[in-house]
PDB file of N, CA and C in Angstrom:
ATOM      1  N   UNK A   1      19.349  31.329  20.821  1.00  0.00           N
ATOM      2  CA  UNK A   1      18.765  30.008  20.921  1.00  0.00           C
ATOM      3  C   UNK A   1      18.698  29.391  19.522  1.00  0.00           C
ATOM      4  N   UNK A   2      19.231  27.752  19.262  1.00  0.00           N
ATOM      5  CA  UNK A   2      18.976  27.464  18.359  1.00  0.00           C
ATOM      6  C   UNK A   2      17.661  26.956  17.421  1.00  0.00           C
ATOM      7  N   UNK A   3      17.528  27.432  16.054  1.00  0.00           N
ATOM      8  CA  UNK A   3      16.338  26.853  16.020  1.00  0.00           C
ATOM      9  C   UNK A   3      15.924  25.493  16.142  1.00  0.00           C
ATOM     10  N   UNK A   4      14.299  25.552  16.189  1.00  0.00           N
ATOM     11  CA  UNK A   4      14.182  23.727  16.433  1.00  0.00           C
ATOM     12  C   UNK A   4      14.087  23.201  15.128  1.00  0.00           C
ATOM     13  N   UNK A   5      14.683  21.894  14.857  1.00  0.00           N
ATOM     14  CA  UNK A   5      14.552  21.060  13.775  1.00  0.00           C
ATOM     15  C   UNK A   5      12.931  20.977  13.490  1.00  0.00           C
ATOM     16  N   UNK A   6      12.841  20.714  12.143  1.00  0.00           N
ATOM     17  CA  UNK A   6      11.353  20.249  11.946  1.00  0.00           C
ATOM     18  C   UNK A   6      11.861  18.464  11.436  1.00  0.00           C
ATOM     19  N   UNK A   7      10.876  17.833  12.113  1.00  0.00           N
ATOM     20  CA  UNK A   7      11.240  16.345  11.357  1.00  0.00           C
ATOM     21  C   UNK A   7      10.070  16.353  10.290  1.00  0.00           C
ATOM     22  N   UNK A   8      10.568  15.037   9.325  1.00  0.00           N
ATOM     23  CA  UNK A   8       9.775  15.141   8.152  1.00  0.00           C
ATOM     24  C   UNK A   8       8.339  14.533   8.932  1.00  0.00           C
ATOM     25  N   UNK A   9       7.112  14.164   8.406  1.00  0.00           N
ATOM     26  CA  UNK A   9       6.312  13.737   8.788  1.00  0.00           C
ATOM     27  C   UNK A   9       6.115  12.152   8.425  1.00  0.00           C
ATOM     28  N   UNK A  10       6.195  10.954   9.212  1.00  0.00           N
ATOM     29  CA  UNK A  10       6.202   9.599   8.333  1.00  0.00           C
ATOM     30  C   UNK A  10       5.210   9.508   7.226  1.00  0.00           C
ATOM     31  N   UNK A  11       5.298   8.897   6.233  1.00  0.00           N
ATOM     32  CA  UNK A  11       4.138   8.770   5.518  1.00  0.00           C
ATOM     33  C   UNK A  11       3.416   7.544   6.625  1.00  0.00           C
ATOM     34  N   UNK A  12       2.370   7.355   6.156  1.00  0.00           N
ATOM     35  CA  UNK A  12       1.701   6.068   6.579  1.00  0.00           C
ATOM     36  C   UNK A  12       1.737   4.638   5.585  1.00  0.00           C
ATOM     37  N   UNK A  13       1.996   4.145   5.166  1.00  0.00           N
ATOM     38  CA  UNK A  13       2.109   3.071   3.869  1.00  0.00           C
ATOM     39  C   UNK A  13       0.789   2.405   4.217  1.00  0.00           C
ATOM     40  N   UNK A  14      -0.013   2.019   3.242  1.00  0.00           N
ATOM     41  CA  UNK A  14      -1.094   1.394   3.304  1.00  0.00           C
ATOM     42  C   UNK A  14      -0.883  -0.377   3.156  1.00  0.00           C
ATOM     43  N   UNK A  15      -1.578  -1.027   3.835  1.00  0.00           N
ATOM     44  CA  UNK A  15      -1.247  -2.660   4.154  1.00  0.00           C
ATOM     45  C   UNK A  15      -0.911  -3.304   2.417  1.00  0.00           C
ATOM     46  N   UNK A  16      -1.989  -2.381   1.355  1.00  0.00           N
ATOM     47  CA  UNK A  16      -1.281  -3.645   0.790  1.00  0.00           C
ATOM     48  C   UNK A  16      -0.553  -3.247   0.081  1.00  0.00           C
ATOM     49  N   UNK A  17       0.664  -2.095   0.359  1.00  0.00           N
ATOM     50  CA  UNK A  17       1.647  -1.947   0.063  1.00  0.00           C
ATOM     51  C   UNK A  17       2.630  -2.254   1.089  1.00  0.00           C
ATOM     52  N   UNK A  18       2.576  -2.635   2.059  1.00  0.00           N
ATOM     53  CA  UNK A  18       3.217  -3.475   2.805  1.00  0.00           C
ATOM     54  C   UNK A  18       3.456  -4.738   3.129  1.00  0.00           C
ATOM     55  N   UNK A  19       2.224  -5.518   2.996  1.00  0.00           N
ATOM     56  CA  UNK A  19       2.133  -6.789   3.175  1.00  0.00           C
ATOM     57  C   UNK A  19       3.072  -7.904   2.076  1.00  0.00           C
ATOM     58  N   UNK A  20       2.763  -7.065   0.390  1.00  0.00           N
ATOM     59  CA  UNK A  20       3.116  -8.400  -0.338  1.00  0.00           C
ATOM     60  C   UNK A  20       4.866  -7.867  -0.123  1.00  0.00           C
ATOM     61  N   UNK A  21       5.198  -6.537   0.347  1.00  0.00           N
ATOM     62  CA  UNK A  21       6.614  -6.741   0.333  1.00  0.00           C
ATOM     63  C   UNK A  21       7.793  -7.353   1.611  1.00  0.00           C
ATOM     64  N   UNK A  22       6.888  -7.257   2.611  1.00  0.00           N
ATOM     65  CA  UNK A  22       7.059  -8.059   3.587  1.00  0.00           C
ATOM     66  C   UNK A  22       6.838  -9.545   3.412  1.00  0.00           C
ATOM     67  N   UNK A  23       6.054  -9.730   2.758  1.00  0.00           N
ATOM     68  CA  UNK A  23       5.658 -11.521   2.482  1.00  0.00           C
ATOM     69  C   UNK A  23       7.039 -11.944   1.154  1.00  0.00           C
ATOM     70  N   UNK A  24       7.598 -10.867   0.719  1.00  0.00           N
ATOM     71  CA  UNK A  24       8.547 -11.384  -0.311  1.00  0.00           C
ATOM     72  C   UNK A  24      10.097 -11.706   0.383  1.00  0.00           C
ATOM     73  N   UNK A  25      10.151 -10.465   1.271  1.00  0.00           N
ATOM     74  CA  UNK A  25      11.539 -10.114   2.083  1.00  0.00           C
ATOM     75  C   UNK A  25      11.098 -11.582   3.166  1.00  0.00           C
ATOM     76  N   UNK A  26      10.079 -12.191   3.428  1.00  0.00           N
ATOM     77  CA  UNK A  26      10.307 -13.400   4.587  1.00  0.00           C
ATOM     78  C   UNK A  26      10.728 -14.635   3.946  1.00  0.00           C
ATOM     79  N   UNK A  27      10.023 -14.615   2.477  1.00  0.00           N
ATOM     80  CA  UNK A  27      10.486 -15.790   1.811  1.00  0.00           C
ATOM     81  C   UNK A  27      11.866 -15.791   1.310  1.00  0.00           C
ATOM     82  N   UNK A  28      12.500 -14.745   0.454  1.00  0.00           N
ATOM     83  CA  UNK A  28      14.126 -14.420   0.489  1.00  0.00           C
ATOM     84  C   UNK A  28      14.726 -15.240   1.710  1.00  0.00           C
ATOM     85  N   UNK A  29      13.961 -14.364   2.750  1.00  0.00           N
ATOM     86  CA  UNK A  29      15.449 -15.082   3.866  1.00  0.00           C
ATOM     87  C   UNK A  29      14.829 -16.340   4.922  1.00  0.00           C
ATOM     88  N   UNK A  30      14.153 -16.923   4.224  1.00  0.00           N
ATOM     89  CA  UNK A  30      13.989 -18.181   5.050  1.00  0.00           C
ATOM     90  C   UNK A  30      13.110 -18.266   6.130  1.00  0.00           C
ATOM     91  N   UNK A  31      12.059 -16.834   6.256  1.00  0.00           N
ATOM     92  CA  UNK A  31      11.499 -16.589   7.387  1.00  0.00           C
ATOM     93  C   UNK A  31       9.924 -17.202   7.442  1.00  0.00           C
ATOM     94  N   UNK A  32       9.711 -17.037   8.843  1.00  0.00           N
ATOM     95  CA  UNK A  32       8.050 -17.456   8.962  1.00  0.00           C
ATOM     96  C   UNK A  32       7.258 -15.840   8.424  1.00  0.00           C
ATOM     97  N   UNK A  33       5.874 -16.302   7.463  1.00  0.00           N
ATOM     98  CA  UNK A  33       5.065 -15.028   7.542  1.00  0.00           C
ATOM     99  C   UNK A  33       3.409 -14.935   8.043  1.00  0.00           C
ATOM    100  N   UNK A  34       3.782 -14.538   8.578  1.00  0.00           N
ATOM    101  CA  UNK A  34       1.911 -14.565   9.980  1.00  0.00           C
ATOM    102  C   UNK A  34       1.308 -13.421   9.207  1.00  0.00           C
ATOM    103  N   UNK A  35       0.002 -13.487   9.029  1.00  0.00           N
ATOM    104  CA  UNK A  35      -0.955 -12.586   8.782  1.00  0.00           C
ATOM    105  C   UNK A  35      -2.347 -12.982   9.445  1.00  0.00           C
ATOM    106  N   UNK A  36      -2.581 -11.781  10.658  1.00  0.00           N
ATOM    107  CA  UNK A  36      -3.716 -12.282  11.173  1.00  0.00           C
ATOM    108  C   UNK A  36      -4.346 -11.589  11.513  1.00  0.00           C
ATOM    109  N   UNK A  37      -5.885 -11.621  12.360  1.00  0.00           N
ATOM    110  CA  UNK A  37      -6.493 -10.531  12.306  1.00  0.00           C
ATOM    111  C   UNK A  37      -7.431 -11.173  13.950  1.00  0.00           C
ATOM    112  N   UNK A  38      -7.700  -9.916  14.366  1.00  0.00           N
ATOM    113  CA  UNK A  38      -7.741 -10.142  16.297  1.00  0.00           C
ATOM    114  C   UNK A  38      -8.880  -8.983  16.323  1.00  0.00           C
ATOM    115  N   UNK A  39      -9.985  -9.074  17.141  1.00  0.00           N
ATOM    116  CA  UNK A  39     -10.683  -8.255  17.559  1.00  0.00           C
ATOM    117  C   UNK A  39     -10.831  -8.234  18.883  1.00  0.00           C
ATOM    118  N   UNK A  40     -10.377  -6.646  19.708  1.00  0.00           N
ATOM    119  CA  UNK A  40     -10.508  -6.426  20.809  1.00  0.00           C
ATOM    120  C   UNK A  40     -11.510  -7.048  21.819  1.00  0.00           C
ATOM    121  N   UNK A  41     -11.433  -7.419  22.565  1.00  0.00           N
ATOM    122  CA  UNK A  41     -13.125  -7.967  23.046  1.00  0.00           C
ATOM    123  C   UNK A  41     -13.583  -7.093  23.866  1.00  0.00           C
ATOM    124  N   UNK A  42     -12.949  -5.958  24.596  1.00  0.00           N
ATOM    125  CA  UNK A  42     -13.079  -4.851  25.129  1.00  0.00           C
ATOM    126  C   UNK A  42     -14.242  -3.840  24.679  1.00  0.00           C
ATOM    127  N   UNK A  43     -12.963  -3.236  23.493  1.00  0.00           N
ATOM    128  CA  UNK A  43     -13.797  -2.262  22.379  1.00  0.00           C
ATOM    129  C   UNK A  43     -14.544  -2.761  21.178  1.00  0.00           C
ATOM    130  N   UNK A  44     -13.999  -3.836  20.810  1.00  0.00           N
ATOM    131  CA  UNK A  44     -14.856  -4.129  19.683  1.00  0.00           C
ATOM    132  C   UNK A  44     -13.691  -4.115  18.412  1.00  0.00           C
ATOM    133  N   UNK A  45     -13.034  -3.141  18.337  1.00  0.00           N
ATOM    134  CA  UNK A  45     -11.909  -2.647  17.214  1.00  0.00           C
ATOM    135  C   UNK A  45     -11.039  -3.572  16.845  1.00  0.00           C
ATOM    136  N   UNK A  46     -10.828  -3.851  15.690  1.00  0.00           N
ATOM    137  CA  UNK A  46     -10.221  -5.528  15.090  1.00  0.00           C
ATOM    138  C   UNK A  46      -9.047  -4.585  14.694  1.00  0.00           C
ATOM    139  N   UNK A  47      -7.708  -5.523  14.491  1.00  0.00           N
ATOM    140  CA  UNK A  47      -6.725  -5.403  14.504  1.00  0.00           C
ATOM    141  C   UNK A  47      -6.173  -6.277  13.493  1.00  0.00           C
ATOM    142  N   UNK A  48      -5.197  -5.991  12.471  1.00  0.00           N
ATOM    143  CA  UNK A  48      -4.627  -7.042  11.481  1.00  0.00           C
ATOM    144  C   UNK A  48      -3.043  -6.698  12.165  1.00  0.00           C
ATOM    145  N   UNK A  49      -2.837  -8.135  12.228  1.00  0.00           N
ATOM    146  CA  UNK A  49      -1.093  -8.156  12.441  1.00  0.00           C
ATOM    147  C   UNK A  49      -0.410  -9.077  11.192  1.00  0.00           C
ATOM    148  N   UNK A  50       0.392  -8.493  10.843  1.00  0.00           N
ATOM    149  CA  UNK A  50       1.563  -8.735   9.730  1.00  0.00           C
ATOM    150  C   UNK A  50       3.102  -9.102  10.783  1.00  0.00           C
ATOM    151  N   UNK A  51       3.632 -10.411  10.420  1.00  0.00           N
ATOM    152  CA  UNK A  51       4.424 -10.562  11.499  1.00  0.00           C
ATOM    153  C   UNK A  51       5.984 -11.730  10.268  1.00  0.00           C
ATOM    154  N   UNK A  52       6.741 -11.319  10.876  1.00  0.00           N
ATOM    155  CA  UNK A  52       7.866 -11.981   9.880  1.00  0.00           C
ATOM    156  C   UNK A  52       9.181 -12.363  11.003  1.00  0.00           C
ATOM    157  N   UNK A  53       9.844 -13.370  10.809  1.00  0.00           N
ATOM    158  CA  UNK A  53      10.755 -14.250  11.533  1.00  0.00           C
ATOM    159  C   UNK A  53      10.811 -15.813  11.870  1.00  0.00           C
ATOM    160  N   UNK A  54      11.579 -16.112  12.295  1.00  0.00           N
ATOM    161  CA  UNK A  54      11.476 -17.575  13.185  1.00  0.00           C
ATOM    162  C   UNK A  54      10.511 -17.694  14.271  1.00  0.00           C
ATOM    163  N   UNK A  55       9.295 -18.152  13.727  1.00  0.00           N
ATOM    164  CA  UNK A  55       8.326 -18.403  14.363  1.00  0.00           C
ATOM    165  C   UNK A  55       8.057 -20.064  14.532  1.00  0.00           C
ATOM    166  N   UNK A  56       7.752 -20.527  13.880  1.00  0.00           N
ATOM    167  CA  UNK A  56       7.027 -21.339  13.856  1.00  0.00           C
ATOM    168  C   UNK A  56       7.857 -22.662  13.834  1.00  0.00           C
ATOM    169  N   UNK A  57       7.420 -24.265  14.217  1.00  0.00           N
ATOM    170  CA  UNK A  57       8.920 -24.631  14.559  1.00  0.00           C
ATOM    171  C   UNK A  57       7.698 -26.067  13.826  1.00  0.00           C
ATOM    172  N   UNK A  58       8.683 -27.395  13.299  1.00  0.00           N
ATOM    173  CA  UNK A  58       7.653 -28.548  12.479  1.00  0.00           C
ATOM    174  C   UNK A  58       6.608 -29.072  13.605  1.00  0.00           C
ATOM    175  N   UNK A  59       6.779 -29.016  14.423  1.00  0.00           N
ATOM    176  CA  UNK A  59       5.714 -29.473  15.112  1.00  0.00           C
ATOM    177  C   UNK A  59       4.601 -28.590  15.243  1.00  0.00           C
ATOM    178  N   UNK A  60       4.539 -27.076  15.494  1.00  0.00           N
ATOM    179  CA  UNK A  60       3.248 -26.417  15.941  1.00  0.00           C
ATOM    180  C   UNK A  60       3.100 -26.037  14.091  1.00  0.00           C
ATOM    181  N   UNK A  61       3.784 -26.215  13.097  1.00  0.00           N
ATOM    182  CA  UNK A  61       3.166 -25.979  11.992  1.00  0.00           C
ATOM    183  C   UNK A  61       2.455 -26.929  11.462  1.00  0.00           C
ATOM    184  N   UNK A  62       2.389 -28.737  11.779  1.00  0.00           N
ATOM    185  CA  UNK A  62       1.666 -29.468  11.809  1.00  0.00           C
ATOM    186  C   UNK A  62       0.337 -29.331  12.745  1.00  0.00           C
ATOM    187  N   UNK A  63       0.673 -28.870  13.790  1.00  0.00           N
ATOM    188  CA  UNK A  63      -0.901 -28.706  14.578  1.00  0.00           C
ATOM    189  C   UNK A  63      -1.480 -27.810  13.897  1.00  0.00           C
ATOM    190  N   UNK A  64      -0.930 -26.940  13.637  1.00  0.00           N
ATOM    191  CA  UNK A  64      -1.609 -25.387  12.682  1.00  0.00           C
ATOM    192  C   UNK A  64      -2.166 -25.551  11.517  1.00  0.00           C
ATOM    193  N   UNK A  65      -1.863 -26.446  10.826  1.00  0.00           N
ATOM    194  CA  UNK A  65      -1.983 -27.512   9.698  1.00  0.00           C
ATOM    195  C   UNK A  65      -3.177 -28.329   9.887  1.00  0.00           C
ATOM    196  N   UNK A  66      -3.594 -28.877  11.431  1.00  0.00           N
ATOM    197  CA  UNK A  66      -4.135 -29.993  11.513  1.00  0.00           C
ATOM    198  C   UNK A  66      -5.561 -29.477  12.012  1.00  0.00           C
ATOM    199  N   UNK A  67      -5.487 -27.814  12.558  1.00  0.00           N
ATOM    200  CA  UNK A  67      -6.706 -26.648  13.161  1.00  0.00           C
ATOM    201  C   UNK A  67      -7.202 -26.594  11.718  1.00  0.00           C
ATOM    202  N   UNK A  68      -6.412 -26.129  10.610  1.00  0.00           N
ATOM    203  CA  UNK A  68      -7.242 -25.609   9.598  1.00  0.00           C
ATOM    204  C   UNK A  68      -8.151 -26.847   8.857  1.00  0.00           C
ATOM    205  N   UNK A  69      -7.407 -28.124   8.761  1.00  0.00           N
ATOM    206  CA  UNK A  69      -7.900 -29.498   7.658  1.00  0.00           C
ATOM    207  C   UNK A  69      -9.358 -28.972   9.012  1.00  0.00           C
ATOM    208  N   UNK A  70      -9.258 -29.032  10.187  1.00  0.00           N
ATOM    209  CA  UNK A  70     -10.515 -29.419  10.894  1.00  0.00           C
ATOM    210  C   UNK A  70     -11.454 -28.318  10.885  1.00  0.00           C
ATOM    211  N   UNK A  71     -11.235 -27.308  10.454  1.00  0.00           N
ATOM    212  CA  UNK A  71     -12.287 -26.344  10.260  1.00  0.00           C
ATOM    213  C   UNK A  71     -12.409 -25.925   8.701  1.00  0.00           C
ATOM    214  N   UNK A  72     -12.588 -26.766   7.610  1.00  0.00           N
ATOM    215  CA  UNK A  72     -12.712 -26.384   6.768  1.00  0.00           C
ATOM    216  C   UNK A  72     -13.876 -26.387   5.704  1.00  0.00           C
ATOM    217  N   UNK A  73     -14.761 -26.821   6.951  1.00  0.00           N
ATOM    218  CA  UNK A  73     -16.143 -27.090   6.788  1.00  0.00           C
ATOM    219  C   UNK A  73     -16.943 -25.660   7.161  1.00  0.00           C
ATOM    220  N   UNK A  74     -16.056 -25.041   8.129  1.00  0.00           N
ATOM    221  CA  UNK A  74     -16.521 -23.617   8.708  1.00  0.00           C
ATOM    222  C   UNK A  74     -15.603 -22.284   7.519  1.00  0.00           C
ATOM    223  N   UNK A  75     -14.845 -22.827   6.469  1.00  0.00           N
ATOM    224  CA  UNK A  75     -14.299 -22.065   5.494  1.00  0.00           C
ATOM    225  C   UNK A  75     -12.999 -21.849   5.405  1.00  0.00           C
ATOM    226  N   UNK A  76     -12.477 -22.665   6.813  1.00  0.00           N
ATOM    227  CA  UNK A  76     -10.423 -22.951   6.774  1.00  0.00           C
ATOM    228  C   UNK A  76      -9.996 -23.212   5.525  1.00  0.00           C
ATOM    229  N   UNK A  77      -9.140 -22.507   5.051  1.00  0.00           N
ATOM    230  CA  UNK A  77      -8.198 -23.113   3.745  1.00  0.00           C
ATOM    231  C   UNK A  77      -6.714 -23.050   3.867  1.00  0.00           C
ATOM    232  N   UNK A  78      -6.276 -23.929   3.298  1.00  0.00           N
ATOM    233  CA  UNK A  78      -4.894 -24.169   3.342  1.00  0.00           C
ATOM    234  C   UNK A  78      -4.212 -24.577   1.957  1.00  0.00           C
ATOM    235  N   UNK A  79      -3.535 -23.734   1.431  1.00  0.00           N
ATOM    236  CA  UNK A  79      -2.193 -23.726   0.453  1.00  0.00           C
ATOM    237  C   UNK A  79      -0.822 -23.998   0.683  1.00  0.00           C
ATOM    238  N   UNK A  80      -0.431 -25.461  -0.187  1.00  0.00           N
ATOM    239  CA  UNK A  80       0.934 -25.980   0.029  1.00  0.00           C
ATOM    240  C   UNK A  80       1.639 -25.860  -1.135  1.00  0.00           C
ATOM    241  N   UNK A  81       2.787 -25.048  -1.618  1.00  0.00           N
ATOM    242  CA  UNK A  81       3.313 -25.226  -2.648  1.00  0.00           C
ATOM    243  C   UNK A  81       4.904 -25.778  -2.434  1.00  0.00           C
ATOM    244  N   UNK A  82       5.307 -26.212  -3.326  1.00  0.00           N
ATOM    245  CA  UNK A  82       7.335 -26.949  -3.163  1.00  0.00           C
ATOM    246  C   UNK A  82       7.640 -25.274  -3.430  1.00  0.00           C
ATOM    247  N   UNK A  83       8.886 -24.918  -2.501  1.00  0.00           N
ATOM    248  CA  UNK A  83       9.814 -23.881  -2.284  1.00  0.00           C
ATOM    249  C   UNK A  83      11.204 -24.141  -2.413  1.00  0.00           C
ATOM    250  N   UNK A  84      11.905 -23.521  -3.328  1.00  0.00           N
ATOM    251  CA  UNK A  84      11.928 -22.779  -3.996  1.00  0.00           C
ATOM    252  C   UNK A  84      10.746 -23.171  -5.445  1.00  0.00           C
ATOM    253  N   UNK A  85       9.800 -22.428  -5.925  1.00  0.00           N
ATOM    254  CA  UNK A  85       9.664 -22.419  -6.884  1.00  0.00           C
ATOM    255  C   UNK A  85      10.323 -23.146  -8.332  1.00  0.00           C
ATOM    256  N   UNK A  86       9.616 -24.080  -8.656  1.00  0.00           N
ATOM    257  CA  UNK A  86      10.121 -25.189  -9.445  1.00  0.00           C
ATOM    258  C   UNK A  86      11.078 -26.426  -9.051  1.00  0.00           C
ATOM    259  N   UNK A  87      11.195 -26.228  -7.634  1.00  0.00           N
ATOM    260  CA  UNK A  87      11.824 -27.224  -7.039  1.00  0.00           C
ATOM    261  C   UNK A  87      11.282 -28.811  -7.060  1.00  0.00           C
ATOM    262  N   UNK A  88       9.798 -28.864  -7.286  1.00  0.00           N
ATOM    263  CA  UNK A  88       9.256 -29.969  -7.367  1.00  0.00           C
ATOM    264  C   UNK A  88       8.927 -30.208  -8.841  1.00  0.00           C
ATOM    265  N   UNK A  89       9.337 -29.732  -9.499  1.00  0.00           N
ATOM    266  CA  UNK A  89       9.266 -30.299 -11.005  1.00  0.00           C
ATOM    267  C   UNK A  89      10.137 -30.323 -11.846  1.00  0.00           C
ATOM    268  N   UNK A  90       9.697 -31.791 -12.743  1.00  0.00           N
ATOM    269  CA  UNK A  90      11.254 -32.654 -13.272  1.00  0.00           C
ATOM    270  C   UNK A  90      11.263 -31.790 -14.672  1.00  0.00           C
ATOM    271  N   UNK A  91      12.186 -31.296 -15.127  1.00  0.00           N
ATOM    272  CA  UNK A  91      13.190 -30.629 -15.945  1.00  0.00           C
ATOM    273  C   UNK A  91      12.441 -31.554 -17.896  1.00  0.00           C
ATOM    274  N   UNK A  92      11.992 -30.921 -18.810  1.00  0.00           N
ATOM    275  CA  UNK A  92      11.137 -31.314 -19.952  1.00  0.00           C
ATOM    276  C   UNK A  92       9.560 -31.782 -19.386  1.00  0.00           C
ATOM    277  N   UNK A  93       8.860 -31.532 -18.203  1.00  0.00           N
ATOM    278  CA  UNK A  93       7.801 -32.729 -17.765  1.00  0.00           C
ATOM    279  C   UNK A  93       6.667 -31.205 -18.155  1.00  0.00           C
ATOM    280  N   UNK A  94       6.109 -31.654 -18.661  1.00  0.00           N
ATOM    281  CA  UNK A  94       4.749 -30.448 -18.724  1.00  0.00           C
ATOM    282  C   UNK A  94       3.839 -31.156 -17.381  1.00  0.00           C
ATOM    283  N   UNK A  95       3.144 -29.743 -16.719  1.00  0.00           N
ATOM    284  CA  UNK A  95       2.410 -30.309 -15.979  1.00  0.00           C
ATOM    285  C   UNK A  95       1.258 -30.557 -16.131  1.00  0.00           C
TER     286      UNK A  95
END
């Protein structure tokens, strides 16, 4: 009988060694990056999801846009920067 293989054991990677390299690999290729966080209503046990692709399309990123301006009295924040990086600024202009 042959012996049995041993497989290696996965490591586990910890989120925030995952997250900023996933958030780099979505911006490279043009992708949507979701980071969110969900609590069971069952058990109680919260859940963070990290999510990367063609998600999001101009219209539901304006409503998504338009949830956060309206809760930002309850602590919503929202960050807009020009992409690629330096794309919105003119060439000798200090900012």
């Amino acid at each position: 009988m042959a012996p049995v293989k041993k497989r290696r054991a996965k490591k586990k990677r910890s989120l925030i060694d995952t997250i900023p390299e996933m958030l780099v690999s979505a911006l490279a290729n043009h992708d949507d990056f979701i980071l969110t966080y969900d609590t069971d209503p069952d058990t109680g046990a919260g859940n963070i999801y990290a999510m990367t692709g063609k998600f999001v399309s101009s219209c539901m990123l304006r409503k998504l846009m338009g949830l956060v301006e309206s809760q930002q009295d309850e602590g919503g924040i929202i960050v807009t920067r020009a992409w690629p990086p330096g794309s919105g600024e003119k060439k000798g202009r200090k900012p």
